[in-house]
Protein backbone atom coordinates (compact mmCIF):
# COMPACT_ATOMS: atom_id res chain seq x y z
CA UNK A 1 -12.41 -19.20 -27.63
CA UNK A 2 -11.37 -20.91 -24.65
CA UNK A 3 -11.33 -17.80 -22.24
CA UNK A 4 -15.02 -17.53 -23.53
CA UNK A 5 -16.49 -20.46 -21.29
CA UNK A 6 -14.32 -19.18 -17.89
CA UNK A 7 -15.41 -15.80 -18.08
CA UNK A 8 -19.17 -17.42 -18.28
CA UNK A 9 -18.34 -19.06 -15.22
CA UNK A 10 -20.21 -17.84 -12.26
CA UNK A 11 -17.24 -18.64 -10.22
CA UNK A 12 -14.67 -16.49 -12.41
CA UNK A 13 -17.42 -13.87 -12.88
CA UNK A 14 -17.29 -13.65 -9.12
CA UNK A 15 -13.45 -13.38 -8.96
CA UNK A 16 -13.18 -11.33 -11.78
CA UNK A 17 -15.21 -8.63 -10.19
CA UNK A 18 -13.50 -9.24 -6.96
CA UNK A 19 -10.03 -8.37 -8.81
CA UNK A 20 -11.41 -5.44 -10.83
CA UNK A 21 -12.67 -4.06 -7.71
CA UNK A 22 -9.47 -4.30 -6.10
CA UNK A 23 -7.56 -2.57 -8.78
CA UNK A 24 -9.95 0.14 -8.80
CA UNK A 25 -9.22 0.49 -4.92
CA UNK A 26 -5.42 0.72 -5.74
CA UNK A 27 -6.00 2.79 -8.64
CA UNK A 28 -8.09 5.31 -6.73
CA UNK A 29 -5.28 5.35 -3.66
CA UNK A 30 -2.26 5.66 -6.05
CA UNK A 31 -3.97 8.46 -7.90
CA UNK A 32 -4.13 10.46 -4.54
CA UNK A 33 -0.80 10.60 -3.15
């Protein structure tokens, strides 16, 4: 697939983890209140 070759993508690795990190952050903060 398509998808395949961004996610390989050091660049989109980098922003991927940069996004799940984030949503972890909210996650973690929304859980709490």
């Amino acid at each position: 697939p398509h998808y395949q070759a961004l996610i390989q993508n050091p660049k989109t690795k980098f922003l991927i983890r940069e996004i799940y990190k984030e949503l972890k952050e909210k996650i973690k903060s929304s859980q709490k209140e």
